[in-house]
Protein backbone atom coordinates (compact mmCIF):
# COMPACT_ATOMS: atom_id res chain seq x y z
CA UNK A 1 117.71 96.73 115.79
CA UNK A 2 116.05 99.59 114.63
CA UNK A 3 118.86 100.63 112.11
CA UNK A 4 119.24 97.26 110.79
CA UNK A 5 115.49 97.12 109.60
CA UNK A 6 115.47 100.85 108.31
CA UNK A 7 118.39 99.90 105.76
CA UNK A 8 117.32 96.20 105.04
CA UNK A 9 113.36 98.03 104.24
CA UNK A 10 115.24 101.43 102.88
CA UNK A 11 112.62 103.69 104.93
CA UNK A 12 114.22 106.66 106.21
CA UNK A 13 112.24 108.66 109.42
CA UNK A 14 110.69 105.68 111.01
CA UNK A 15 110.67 103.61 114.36
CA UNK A 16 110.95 99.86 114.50
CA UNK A 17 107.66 99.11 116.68
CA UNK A 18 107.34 95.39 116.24
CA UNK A 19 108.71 92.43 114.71
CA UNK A 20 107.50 88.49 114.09
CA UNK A 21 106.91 85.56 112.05
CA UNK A 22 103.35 85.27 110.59
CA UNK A 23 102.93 81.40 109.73
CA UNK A 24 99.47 80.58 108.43
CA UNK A 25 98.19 78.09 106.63
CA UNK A 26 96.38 80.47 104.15
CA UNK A 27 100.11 80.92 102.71
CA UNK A 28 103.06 78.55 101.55
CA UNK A 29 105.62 80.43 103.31
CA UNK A 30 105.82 82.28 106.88
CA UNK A 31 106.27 85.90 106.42
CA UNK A 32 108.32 88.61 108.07
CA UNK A 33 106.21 91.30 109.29
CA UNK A 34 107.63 94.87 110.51
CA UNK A 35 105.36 97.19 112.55
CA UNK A 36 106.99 101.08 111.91
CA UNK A 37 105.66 104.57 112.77
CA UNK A 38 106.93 107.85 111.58
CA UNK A 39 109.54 109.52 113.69
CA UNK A 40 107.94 112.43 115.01
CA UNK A 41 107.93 115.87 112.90
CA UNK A 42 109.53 113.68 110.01
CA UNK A 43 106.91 113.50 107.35
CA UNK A 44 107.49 112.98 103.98
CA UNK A 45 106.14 112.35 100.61
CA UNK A 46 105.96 108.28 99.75
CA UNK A 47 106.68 109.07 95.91
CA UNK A 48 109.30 111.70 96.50
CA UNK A 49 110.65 111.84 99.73
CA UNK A 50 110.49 115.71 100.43
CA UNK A 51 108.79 116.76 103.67
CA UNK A 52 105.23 117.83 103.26
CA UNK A 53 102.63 118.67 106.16
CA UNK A 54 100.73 115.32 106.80
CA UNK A 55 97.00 115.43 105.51
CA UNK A 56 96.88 111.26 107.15
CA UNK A 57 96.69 110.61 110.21
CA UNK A 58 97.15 106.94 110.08
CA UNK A 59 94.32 105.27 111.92
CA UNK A 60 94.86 102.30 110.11
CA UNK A 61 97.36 99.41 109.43
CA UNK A 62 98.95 99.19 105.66
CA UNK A 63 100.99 95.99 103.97
C-alpha cells in the first residue's frame, strides 16, 4: 500500500502511517486523508528536493 500512495501523492522518502475517509458535515464531499512520516535519515528540501539537515522536528500535524 505504501508504494501505491507515494506515487498517487508523488512524495518520495516517506511512510504510509494511516489512511481514512473524513465525512463531515462542515464539507460537501468526504475527503481522503493520508497520515505520512519521513523515512528515517531521508530529509529533504520541500521546494527542491535535495537533502538538507532537518531544522523541524515536526511536533505538529500539516494539510
Amino acid at each position: 500500500m505504501n508504494s501505491i500512495f507515494n506515487q498517487l501523492l508523488n512524495v518520495k522518502g516517506t511512510v504510509v502511517e494511516d489512511v481514512r475517509i473524513v465525512d463531515s458535515p462542515l464539507r460537501p464531499e468526504p475527503v481522503l486523508e493520508v497520515r505520512v512520516r519521513p523515512r528515517a535519515g531521508a530529509l529533504r528540501c520541500s521546494r527542491c528536493g535535495r537533502r538538507r539537515r532537518g531544522y523541524d522536528q515536526g511536533g505538529g500535524v500539516r494539510r
